[in-house]
PDB file of N, CA and C in Angstrom:
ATOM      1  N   UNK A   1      96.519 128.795  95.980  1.00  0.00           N
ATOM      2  CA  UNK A   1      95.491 129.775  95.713  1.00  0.00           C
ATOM      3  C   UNK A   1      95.062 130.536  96.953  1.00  0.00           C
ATOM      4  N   UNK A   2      95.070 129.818  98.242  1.00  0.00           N
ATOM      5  CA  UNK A   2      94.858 130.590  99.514  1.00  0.00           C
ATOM      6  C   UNK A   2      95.750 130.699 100.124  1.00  0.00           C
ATOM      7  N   UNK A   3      96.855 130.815  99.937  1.00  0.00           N
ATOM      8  CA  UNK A   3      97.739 130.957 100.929  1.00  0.00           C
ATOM      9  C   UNK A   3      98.831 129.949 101.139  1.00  0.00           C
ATOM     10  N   UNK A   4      97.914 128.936 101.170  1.00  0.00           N
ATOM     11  CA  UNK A   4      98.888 127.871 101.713  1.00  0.00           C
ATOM     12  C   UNK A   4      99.592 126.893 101.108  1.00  0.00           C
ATOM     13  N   UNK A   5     100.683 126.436 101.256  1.00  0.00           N
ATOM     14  CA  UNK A   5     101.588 125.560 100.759  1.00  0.00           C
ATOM     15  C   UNK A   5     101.121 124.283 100.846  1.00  0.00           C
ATOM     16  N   UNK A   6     100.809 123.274  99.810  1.00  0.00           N
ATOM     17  CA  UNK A   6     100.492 122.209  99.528  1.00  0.00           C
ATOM     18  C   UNK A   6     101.154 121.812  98.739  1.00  0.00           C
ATOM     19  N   UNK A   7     101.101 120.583  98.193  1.00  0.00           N
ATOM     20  CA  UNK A   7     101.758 119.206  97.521  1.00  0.00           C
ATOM     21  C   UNK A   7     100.630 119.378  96.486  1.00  0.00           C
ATOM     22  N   UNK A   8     101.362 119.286  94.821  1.00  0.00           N
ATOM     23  CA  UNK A   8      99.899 119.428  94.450  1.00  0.00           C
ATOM     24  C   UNK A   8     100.731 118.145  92.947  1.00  0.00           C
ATOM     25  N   UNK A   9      99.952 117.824  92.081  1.00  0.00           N
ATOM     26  CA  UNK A   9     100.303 117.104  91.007  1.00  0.00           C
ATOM     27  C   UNK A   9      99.822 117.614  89.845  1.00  0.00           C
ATOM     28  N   UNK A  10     100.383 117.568  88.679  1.00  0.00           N
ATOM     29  CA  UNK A  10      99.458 118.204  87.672  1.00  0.00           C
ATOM     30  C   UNK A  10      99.041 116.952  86.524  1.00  0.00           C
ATOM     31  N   UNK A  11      98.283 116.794  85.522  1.00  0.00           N
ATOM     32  CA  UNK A  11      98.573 115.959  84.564  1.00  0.00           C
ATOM     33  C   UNK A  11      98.266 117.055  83.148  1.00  0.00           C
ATOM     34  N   UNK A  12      99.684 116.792  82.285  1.00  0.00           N
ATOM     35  CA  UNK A  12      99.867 117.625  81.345  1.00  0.00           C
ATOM     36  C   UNK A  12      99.850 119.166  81.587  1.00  0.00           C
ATOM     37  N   UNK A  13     100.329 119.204  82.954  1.00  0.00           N
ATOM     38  CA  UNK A  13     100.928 120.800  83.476  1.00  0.00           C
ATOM     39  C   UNK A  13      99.827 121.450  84.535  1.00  0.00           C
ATOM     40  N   UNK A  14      98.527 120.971  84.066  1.00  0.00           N
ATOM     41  CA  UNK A  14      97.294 121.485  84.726  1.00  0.00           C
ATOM     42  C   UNK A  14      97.336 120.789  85.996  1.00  0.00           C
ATOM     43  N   UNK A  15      97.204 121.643  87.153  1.00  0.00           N
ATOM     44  CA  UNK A  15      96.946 121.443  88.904  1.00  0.00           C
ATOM     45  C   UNK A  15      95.578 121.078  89.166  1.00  0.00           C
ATOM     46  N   UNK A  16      95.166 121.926  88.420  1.00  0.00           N
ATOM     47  CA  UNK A  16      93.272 122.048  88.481  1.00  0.00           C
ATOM     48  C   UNK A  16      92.665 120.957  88.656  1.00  0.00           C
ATOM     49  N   UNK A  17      92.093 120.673  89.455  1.00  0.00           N
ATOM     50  CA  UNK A  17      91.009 119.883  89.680  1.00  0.00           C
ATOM     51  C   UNK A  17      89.646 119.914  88.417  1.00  0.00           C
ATOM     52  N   UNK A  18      89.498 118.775  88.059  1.00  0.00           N
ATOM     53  CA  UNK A  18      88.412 118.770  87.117  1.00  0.00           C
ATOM     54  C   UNK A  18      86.828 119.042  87.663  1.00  0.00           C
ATOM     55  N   UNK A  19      85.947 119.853  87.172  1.00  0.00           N
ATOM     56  CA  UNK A  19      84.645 120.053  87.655  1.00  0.00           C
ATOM     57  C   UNK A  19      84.662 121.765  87.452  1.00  0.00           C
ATOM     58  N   UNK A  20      83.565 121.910  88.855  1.00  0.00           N
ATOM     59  CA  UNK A  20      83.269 123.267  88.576  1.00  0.00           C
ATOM     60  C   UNK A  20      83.726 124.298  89.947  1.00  0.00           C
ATOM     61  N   UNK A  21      84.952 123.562  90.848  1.00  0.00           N
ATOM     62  CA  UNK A  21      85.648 124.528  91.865  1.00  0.00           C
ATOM     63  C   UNK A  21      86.800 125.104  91.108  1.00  0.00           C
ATOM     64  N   UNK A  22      87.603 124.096  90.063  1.00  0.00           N
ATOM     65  CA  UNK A  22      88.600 124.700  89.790  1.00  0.00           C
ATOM     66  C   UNK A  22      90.169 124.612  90.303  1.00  0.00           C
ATOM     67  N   UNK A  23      89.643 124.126  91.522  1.00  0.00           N
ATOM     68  CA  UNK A  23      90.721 124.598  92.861  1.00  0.00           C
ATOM     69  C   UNK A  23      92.134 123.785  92.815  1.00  0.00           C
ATOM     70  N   UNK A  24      93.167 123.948  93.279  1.00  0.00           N
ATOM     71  CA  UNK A  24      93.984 123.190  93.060  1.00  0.00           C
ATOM     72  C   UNK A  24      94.428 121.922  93.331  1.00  0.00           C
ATOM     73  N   UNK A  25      94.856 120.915  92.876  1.00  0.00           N
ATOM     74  CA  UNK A  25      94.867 119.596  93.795  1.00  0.00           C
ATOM     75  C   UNK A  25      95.945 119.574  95.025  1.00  0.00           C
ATOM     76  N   UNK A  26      95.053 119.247  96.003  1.00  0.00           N
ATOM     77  CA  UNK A  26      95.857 119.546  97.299  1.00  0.00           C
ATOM     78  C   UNK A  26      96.193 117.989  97.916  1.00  0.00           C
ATOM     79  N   UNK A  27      97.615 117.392  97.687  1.00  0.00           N
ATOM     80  CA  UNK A  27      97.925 116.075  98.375  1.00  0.00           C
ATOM     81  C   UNK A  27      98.507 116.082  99.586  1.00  0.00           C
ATOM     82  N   UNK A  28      98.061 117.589 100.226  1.00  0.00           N
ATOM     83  CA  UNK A  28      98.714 117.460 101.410  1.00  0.00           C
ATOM     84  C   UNK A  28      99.769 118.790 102.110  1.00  0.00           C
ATOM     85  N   UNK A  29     100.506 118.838 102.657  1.00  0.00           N
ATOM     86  CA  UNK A  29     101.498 119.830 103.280  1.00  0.00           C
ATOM     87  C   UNK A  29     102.487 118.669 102.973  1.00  0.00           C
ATOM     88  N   UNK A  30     103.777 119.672 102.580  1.00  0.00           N
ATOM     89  CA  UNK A  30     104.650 118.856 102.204  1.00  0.00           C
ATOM     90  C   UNK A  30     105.713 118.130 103.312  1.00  0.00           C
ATOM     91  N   UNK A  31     105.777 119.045 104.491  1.00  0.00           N
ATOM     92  CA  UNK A  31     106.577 117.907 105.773  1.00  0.00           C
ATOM     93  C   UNK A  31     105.781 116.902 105.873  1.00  0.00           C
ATOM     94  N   UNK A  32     103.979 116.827 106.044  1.00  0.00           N
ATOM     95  CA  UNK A  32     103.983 115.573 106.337  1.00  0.00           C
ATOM     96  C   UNK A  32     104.161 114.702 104.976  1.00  0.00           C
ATOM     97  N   UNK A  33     104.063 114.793 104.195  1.00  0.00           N
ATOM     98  CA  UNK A  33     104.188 113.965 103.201  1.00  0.00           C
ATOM     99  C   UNK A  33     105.555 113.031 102.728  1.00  0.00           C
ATOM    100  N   UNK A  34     106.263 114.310 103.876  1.00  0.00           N
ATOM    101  CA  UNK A  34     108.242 113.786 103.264  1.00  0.00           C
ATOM    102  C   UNK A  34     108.237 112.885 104.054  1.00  0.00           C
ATOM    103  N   UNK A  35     107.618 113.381 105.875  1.00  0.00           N
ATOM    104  CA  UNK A  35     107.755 111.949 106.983  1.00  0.00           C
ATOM    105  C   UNK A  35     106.804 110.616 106.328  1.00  0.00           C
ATOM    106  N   UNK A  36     105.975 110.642 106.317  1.00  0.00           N
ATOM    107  CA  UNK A  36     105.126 109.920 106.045  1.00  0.00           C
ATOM    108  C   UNK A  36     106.290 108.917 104.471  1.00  0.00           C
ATOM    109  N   UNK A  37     106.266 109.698 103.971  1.00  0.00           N
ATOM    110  CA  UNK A  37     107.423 108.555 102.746  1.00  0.00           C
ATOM    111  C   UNK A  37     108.722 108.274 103.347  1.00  0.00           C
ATOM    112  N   UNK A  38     109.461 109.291 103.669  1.00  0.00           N
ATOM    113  CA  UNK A  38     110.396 108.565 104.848  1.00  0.00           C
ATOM    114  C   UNK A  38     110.237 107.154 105.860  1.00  0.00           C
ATOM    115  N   UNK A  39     109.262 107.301 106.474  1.00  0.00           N
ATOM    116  CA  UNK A  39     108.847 106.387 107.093  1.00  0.00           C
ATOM    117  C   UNK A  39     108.025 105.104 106.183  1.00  0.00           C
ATOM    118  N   UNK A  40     108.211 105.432 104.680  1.00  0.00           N
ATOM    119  CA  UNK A  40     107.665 104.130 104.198  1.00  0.00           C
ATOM    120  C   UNK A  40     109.119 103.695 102.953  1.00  0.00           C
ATOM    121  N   UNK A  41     110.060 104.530 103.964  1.00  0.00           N
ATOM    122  CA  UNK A  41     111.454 103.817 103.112  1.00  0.00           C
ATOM    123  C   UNK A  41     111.652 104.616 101.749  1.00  0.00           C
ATOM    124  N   UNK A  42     111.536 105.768 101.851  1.00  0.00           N
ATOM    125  CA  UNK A  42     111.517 106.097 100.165  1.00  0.00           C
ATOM    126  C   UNK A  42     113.030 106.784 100.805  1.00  0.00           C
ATOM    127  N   UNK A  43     114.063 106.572  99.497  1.00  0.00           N
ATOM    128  CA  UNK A  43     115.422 107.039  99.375  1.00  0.00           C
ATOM    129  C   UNK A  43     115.322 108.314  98.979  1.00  0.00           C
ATOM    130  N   UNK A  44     114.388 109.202  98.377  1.00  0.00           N
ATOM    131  CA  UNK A  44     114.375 110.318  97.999  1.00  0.00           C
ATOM    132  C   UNK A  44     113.258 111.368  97.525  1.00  0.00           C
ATOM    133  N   UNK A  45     112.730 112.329  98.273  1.00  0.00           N
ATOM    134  CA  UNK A  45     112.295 113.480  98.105  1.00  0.00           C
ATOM    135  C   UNK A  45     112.275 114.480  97.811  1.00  0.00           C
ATOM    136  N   UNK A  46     111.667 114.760  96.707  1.00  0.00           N
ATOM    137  CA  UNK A  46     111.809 116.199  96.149  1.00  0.00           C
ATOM    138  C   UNK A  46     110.491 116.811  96.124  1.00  0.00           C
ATOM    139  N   UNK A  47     110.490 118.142  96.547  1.00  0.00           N
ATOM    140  CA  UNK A  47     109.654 119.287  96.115  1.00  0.00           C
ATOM    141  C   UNK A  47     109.921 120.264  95.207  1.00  0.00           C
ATOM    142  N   UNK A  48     109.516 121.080  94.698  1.00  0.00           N
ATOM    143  CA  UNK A  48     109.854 122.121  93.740  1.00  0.00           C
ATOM    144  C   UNK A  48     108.867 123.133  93.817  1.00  0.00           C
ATOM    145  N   UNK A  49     109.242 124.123  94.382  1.00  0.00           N
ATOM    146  CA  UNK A  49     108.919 125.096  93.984  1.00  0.00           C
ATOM    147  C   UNK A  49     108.939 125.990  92.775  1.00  0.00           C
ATOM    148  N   UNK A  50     107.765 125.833  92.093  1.00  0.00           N
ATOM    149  CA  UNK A  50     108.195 126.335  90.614  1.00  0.00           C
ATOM    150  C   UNK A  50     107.439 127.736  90.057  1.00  0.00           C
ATOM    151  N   UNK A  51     106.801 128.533  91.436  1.00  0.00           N
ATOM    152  CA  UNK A  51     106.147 129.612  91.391  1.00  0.00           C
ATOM    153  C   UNK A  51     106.774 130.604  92.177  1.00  0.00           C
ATOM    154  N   UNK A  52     108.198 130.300  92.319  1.00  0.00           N
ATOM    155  CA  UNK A  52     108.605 131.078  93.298  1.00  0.00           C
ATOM    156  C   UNK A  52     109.541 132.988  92.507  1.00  0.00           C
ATOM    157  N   UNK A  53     109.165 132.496  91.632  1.00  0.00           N
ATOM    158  CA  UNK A  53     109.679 133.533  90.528  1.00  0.00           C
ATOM    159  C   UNK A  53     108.531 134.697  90.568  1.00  0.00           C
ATOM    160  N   UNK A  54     107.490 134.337  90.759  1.00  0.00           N
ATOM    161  CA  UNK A  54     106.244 135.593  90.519  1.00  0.00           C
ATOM    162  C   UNK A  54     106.837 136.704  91.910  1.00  0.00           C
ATOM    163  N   UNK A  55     106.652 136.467  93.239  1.00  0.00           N
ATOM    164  CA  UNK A  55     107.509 137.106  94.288  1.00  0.00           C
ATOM    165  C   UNK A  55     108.526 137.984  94.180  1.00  0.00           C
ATOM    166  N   UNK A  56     109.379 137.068  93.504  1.00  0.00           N
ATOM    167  CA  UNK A  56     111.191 137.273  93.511  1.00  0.00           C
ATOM    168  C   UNK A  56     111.563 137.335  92.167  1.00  0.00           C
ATOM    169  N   UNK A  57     111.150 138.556  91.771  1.00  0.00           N
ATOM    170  CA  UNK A  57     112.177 137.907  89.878  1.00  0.00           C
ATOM    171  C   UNK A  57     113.590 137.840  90.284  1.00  0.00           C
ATOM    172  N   UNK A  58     114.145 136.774  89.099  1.00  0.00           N
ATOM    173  CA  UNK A  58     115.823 137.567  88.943  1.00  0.00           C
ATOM    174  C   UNK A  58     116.258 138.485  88.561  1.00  0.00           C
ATOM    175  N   UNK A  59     117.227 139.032  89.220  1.00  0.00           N
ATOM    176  CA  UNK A  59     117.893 140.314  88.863  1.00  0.00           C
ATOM    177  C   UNK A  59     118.700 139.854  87.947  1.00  0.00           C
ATOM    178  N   UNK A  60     119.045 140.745  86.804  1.00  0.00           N
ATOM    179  CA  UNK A  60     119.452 140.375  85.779  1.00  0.00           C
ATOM    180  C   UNK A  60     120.907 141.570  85.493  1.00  0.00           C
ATOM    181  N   UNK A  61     121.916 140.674  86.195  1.00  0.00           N
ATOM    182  CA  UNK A  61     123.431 140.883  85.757  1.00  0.00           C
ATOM    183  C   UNK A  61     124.158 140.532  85.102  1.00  0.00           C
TER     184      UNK A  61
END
């Protein structure tokens, strides 16, 4: 929502934080989050960018 790239979770699609900010749930910046699980042994990390379409549509060939 401001700018910045965060780690966020949704439950049943919604990001939103419950109450009256609205704002999105923020778990963080996602390098530290990859070191930080790296370093607690996790075999695999994924992020997704799944808003990256509003920016960039596809061109359609």
């Amino acid at each position: 929502d401001n700018g910045v790239l965060v780690a966020t979770k949704g439950d049943q699609y919604d990001v939103r934080e419950k109450g009256n900010n609205n704002e999105v749930r923020n778990f963080g910046k996602p390098v530290e989050l990859a070191t930080r699980y790296f370093n607690e042994g996790a075999d695999e990390v994924r992020f997704l960018n799944i808003t990256s379409f509003r920016n960039s549509p596809l061109n359609q060939t």
